[in-house]
Protein backbone atom coordinates (compact mmCIF):
# COMPACT_ATOMS: atom_id res chain seq x y z
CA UNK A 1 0.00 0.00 0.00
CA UNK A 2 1.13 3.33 -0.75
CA UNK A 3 2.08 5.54 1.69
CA UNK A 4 -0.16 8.35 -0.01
CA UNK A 5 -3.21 6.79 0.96
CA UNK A 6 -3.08 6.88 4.75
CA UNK A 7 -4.87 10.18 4.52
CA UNK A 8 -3.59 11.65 8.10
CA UNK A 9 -6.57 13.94 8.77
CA UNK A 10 -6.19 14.82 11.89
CA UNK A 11 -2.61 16.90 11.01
CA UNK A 12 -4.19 17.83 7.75
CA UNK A 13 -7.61 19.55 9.85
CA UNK A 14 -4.51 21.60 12.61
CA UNK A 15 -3.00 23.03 9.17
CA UNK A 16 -5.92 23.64 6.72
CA UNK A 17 -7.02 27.05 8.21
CA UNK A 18 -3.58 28.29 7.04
CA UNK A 19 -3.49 27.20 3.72
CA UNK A 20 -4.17 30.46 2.20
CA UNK A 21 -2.28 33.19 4.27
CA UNK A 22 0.54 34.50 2.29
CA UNK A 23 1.76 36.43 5.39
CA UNK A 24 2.73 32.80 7.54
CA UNK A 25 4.68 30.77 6.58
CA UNK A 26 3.52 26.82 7.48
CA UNK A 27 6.40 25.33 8.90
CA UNK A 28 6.48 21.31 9.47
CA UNK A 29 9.09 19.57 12.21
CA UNK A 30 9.95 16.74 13.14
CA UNK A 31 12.51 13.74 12.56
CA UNK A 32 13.49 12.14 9.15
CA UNK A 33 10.92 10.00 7.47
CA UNK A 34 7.92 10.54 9.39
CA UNK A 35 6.20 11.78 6.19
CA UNK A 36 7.05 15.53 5.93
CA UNK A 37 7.30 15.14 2.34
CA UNK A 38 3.99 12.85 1.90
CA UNK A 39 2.18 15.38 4.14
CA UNK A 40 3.55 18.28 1.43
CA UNK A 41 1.69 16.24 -1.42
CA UNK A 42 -1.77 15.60 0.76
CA UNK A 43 -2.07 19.40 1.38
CA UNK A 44 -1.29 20.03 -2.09
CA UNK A 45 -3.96 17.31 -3.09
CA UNK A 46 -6.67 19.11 -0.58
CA UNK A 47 -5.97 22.63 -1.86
CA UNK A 48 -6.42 21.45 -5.26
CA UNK A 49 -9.52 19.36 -4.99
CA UNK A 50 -11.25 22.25 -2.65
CA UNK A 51 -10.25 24.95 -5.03
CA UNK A 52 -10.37 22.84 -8.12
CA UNK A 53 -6.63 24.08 -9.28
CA UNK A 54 -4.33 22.59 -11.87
CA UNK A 55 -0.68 21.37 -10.73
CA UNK A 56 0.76 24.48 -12.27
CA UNK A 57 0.05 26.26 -9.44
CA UNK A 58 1.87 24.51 -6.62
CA UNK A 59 5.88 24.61 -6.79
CA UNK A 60 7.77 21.99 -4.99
CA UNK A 61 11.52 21.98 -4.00
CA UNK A 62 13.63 19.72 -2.43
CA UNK A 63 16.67 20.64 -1.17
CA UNK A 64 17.70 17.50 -0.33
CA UNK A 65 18.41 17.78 -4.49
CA UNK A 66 21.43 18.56 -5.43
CA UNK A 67 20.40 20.56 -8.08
CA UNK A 68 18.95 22.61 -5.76
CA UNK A 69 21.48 23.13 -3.00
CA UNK A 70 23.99 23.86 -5.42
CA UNK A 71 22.02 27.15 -6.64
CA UNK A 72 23.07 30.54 -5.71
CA UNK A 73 20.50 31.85 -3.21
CA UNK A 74 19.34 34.74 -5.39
CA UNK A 75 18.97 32.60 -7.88
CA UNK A 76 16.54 30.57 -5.92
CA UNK A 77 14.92 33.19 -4.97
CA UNK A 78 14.07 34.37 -8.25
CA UNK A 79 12.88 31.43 -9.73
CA UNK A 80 10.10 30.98 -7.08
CA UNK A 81 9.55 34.49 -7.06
CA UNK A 82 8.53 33.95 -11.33
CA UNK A 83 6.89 31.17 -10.48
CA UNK A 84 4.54 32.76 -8.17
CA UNK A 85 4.13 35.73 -10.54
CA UNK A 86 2.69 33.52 -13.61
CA UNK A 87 -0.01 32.19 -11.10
CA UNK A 88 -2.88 33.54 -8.45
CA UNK A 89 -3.11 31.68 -6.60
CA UNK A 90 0.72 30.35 -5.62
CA UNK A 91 1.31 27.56 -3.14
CA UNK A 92 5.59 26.97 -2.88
CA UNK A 93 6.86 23.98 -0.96
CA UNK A 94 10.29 23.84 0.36
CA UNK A 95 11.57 20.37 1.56
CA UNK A 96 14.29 20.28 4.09
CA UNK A 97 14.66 23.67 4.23
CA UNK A 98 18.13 23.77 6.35
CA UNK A 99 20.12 22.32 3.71
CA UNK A 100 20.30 26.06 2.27
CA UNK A 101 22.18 28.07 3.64
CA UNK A 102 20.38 31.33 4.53
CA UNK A 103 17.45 30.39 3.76
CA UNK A 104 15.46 31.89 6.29
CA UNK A 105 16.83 35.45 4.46
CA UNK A 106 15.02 34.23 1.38
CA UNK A 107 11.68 33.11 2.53
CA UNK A 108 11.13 36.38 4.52
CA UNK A 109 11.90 38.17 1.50
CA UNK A 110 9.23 35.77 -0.54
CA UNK A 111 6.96 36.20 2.58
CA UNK A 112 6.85 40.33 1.97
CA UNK A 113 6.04 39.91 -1.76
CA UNK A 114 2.96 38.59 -0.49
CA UNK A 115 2.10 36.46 -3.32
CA UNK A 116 2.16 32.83 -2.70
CA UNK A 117 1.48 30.94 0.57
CA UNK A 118 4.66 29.12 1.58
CA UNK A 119 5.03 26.05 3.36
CA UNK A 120 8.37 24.59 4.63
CA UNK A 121 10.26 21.26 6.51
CA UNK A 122 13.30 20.77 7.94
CA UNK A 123 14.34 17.92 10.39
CA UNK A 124 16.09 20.43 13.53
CA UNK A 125 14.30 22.03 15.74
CA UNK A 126 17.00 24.48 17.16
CA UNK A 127 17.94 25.09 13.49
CA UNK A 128 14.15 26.00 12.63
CA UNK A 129 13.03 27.70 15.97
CA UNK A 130 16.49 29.68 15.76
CA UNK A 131 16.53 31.35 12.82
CA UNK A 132 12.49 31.88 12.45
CA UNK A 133 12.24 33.45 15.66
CA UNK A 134 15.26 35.97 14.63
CA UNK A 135 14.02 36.79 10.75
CA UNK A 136 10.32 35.94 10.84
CA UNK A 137 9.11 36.79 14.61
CA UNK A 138 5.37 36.37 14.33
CA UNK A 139 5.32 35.39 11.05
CA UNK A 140 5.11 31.49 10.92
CA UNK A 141 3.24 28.97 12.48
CA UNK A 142 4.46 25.44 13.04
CA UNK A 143 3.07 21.90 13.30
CA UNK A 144 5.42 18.74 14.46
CA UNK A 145 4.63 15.89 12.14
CA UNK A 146 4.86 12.38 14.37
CA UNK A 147 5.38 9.06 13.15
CA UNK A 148 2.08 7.42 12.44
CA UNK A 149 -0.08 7.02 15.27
CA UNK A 150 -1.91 3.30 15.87
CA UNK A 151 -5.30 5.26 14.06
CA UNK A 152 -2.97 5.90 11.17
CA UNK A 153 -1.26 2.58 11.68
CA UNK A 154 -4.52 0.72 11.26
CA UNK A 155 -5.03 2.23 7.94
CA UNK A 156 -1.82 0.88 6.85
CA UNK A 157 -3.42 -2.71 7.45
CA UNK A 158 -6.77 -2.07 6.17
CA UNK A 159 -6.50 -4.38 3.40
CA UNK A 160 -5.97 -7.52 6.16
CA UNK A 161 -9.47 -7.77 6.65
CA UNK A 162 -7.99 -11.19 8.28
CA UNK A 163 -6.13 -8.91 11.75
CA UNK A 164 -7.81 -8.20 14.48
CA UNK A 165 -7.24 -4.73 16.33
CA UNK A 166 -5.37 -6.65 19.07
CA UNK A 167 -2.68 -8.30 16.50
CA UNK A 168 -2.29 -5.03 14.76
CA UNK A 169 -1.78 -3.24 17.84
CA UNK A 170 0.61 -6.45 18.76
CA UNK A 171 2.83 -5.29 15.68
CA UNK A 172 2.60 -2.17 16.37
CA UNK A 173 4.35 -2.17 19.51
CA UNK A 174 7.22 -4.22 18.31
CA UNK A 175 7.59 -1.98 14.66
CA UNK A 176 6.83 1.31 15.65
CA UNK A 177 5.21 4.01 13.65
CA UNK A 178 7.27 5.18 10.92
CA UNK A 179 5.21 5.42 7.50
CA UNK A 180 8.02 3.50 5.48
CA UNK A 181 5.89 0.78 7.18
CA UNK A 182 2.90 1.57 4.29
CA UNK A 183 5.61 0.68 1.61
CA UNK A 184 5.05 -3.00 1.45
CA UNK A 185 7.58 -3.48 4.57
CA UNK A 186 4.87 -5.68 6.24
CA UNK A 187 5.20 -8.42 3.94
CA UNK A 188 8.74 -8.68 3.96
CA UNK A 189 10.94 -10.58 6.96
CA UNK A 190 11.09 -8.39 9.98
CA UNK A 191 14.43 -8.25 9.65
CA UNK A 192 14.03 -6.27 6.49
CA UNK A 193 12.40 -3.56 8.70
CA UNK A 194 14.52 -3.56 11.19
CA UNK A 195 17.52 -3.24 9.32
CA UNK A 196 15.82 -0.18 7.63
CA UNK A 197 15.17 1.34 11.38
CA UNK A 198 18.54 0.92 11.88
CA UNK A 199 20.06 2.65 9.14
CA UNK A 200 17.30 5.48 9.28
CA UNK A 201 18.70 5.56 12.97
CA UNK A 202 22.53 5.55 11.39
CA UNK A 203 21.12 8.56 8.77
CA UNK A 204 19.64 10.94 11.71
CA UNK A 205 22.72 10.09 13.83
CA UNK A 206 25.18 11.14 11.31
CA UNK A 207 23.58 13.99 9.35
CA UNK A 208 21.24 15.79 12.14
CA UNK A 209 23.91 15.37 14.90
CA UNK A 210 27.29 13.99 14.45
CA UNK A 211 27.95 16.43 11.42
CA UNK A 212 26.06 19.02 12.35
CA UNK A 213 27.39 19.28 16.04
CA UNK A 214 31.03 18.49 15.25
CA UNK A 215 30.80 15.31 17.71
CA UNK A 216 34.22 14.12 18.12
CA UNK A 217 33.37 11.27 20.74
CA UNK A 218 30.99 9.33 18.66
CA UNK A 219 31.25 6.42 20.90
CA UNK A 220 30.20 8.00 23.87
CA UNK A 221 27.41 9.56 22.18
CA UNK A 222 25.64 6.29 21.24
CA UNK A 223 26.33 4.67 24.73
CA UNK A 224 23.65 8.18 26.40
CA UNK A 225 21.52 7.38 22.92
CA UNK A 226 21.19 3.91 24.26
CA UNK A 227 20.85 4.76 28.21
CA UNK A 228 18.15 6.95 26.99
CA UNK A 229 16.49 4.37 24.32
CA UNK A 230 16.57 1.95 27.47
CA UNK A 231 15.21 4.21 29.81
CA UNK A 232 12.30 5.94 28.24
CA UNK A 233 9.61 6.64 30.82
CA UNK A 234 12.15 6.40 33.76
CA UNK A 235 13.22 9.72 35.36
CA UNK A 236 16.68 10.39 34.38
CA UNK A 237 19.24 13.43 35.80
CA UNK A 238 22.71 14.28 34.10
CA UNK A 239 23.78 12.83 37.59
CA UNK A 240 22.48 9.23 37.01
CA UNK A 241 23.71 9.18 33.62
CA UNK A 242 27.22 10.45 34.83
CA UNK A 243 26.75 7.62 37.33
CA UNK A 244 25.87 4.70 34.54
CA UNK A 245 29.05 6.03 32.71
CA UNK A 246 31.02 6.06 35.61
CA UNK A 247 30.02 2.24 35.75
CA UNK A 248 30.99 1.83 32.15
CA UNK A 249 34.44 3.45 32.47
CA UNK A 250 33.63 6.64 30.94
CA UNK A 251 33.70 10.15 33.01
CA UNK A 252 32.22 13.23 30.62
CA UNK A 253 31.93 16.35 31.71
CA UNK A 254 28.39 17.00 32.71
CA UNK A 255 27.95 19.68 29.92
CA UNK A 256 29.25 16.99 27.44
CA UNK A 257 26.41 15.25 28.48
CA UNK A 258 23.99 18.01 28.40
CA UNK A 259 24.59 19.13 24.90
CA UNK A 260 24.58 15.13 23.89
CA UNK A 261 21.10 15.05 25.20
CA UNK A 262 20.11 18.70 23.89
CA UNK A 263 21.35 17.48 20.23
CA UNK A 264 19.28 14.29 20.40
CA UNK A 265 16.07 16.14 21.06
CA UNK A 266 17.11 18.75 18.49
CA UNK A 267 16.86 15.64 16.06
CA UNK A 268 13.10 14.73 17.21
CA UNK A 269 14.34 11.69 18.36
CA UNK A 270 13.19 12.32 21.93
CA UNK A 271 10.33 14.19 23.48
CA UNK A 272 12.26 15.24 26.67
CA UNK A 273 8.70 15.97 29.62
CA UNK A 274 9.37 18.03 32.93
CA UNK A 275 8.38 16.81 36.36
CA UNK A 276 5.55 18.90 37.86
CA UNK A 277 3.13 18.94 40.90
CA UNK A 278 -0.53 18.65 40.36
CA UNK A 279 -1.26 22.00 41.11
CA UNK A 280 1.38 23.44 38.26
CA UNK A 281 4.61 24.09 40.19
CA UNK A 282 7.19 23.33 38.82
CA UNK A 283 10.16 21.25 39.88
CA UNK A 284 13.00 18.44 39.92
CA UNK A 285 14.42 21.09 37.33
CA UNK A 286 17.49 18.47 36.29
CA UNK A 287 15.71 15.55 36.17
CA UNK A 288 12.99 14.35 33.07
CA UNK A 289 11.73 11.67 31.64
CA UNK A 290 12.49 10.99 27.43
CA UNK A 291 9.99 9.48 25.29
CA UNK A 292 11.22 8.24 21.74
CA UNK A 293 9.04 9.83 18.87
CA UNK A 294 9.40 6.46 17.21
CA UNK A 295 9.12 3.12 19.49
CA UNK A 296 10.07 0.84 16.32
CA UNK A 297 13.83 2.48 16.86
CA UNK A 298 13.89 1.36 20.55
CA UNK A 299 13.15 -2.01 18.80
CA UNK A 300 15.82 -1.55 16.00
CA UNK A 301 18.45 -1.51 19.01
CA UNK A 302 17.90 -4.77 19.94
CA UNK A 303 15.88 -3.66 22.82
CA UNK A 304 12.61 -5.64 22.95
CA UNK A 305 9.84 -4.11 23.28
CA UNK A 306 7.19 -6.42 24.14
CA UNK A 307 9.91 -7.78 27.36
CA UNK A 308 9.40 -3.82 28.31
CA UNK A 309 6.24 -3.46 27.74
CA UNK A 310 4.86 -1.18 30.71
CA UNK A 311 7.60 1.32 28.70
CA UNK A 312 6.18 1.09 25.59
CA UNK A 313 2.91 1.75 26.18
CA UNK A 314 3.89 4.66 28.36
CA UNK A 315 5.95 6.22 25.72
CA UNK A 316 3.26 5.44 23.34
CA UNK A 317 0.50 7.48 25.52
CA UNK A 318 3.22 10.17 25.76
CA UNK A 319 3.68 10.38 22.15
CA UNK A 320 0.29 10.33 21.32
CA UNK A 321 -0.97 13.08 23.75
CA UNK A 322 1.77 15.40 21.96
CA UNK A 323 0.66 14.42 18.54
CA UNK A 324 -2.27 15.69 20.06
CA UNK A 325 -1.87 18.96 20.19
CA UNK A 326 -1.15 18.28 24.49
CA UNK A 327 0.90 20.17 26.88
CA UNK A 328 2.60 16.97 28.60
CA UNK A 329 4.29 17.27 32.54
CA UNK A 330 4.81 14.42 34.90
CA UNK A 331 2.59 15.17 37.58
CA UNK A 332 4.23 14.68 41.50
CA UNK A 333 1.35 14.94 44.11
CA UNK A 334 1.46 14.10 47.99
CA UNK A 335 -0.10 10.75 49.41
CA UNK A 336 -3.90 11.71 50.72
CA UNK A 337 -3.41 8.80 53.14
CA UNK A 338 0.85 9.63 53.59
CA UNK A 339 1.63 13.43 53.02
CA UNK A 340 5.48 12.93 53.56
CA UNK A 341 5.08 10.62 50.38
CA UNK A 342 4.85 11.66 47.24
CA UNK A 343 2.76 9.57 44.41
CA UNK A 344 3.43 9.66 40.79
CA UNK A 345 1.17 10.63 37.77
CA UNK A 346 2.27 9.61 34.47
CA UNK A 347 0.91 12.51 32.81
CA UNK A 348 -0.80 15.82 33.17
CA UNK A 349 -1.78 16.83 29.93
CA UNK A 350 -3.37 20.45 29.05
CA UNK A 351 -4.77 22.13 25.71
CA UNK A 352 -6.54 25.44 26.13
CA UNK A 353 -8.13 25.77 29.25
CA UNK A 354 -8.70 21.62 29.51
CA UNK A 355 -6.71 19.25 31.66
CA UNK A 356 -6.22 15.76 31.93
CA UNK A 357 -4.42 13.07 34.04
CA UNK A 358 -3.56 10.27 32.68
CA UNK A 359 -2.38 6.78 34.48
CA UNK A 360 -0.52 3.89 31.90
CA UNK A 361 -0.14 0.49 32.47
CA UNK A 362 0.20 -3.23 31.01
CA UNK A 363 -2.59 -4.42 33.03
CA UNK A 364 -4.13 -4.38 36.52
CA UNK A 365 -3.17 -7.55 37.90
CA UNK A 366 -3.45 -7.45 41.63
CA UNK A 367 -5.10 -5.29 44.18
CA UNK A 368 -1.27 -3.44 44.63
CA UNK A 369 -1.11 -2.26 40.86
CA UNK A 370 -4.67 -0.88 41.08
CA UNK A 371 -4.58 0.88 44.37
CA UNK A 372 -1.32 2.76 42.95
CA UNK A 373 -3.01 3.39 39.56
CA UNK A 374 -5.79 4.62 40.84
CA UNK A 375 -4.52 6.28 43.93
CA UNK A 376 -2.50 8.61 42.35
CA UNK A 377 -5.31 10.16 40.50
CA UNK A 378 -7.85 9.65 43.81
CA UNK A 379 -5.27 12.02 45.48
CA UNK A 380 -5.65 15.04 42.98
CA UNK A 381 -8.03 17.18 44.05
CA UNK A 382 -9.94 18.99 41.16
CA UNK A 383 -12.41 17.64 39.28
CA UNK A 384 -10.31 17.72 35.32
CA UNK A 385 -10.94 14.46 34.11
CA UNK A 386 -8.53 11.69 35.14
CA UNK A 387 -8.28 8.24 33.39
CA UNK A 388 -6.49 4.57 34.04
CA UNK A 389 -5.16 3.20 30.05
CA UNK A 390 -4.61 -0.29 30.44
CA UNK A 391 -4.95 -3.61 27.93
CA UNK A 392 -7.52 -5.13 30.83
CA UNK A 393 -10.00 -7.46 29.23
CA UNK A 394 -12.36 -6.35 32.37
CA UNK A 395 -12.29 -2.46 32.99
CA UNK A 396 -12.84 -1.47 36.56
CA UNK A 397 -13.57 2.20 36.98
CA UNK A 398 -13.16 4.06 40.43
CA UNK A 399 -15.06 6.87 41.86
CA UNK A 400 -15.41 9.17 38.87
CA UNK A 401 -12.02 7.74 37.54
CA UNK A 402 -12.03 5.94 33.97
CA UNK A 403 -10.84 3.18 33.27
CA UNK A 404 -10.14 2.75 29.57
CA UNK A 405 -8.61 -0.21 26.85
CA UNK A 406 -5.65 1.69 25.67
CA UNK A 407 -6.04 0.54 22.19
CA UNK A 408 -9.37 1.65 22.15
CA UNK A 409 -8.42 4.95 23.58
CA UNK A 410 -5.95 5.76 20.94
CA UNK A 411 -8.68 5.32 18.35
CA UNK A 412 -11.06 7.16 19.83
CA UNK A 413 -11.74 10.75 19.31
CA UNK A 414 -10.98 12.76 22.62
């Protein structure tokens, strides 16, 4: 199945008010291959079927092209700028934007001729964030494109009338999210995927950070890229990692180690989430938790998955409220029943003026797992809505508290 036809409404629905201001520029983030590109062609598809246009008025450039990148800048800039000229209306798409240099000169210049509505990707945040908020302050609006999400992933495997949600979910765990996956991958070996997460893994290591950082102790890098791979949903402090190095013979400085974690999130590779009390303090300022934007890479390391599961699904949840549009702390609370102990809440999650808390787990399978589940979010005193995400066959909901099948939950609207 082509990767074209997983439609991915839900990011097409944040962007489509924006297709037709020329004065911001529509910005998509997020790491390599999660379907920047494919996401360029769907918008272009929408704006031409709802305005019935012809394909001479959308210009698309990648500057992952040599062709491209080897232009002078002015030069660029005057061939979109004739482009846009010879058409009303004008929709320009530049791919991987940061391979030009200065480019953020030349889209603020198309920007102010005001004749085409511009849409851009690149694959580094800093990069992006940097030089927009210095040339185009208040002039842009961005959108992080995530790997596919299990909705999306279940469109992948529509054609298997023969799966059932649970054994599509059961693959997804294990291969991740990653919309290579629509390009016939699921009828080849396994290994054949994983050997593809590995080198995409391999292509974001070397061009996003080792290059673009200068990274002289490559080594070192890839033993924190696997502490954090093997730690995702555990809280984790420069100390402890200095301490796991320590353990491994290695002693970095802790700005080393800082920067080596700052350049991985630059990447999209991690979601890094703060630590935060209930009532919106925050705190723990050096320690976080990391979530991987793409589980199938955890997989790809030769770190199973499905042996870690009570990870997985965390980091999935934790992915999928941020795909959501979701503001996404760790919540810290005091014990109702022990106030010198402090209970955890896997996530407090806001939008707008809405929040919600948010309990993960495999399943509940003794009275000890529930009473901590559910404690946690008995303790919080507001009335926001608070829910328990488990793969239960039974649900068991709690004084106001819902308890929900995760799978369900993630194809639900919500």
């Amino acid at each position: 199945m082509s990767e074209l036809l997983v439609p991915r409404s839900d990011l097409l629905e944040k962007i489509k008010p924006f297709y037709n201001d020329l004065d911001l520029i529509k910005v998509l983030t997020g790491m390599r291959r999660t379907g920047k590109s494919t996401l360029f062609e769907l918008i272009k598809e929408d704006i031409s079927n709802s305005l019935h246009l012809k394909d001479n008025h959308f210009l698309s450039i990648n500057f992952e092209d040599i062709r491209w990148r080897s232009l002078p800048l002015e030069e660029i800039h005057e061939k979109i700028l004739h482009f846009a000229q010879q058409q009303t209306p004008s929709f320009v798409f530049l791919d991987e934007v940061q391979n030009v240099d200065r480019w953020e000169i030349m889209v603020n210049s198309l920007r102010q001729h005001a004749i085409a509505s511009i849409f851009i990707t690149g694959s580094n945040s800093k990069l992006l964030s940097g030089e927009l908020a210095t040339h185009l302050s208040g002039r842009y609006v961005s959108f992080e494109v995530f790997p596919f999400s299990f909705k999306e992933f279940v469109l992948c495997n529509k054609g298997n009338s023969d799966l059932s949600i649970n054994e599509i979910f059961n693959t997804y765990l294990t291969v991740g999210g990653m919309p290579a996956w629509a390009h016939g991958f699921s009828k080849r070996p396994f290994e054949a995927w994983q050997q593809y997460l590995s080198d995409l893994f391999d292509t974001i290591f070397i061009k996003d950070i080792i290059s673009r950082r200068q990274i002289r102790d490559v080594e070192l890098f890839k033993k924190v890229l696997r502490y954090l791979f093997d730690q995702t949903g555990h809280p984790i402090s420069i100390a402890s990692l200095a301490r796991y190095l320590k353990s491994e013979g290695r002693a970095p400085s802790k700005e080393t180690l800082a920067n080596f974690i700052e350049a991985a999130c630059e990447a999209f590779i991690f979601e890094k989430m703060n630590f935060e009390t209930a009532e919106g303090k925050r705190m723990l300022a050096f320690n976080h938790k990391f979530y991987i934007n793409d589980h199938g890479l955890r997989q790809a390391l030769f770190l199973s998955n499905q042996i870690n599961i009570d990870q997985i699904l965390e980091n999935i949840v934790a992915i999928e409220l941020r795909r959501r549009g979701w503001k996404v702390s760790i919540g810290r609370i005091a014990s109702a029943q022990k106030p010198s102990k402090e209970l955890e809440v896997d996530f407090i999650a806001r939008k707008n003026n809405q929040t919600l808390y948010v309990q993960v787990a495999y399943l509940l399978a003794n009275k000890e797992t529930e009473e901590r589940e559910f404690g946690a979010l008995l303790s919080i005193p507001d009335n926001f809505p608070k829910v328990v995400l488990s793969l239960d066959p039974i649900l068991r909901p709690q004084k106001g508290i819902e308890h929900k099948d995760l799978r369900q939950w993630l194809l639900s609207e919500w």
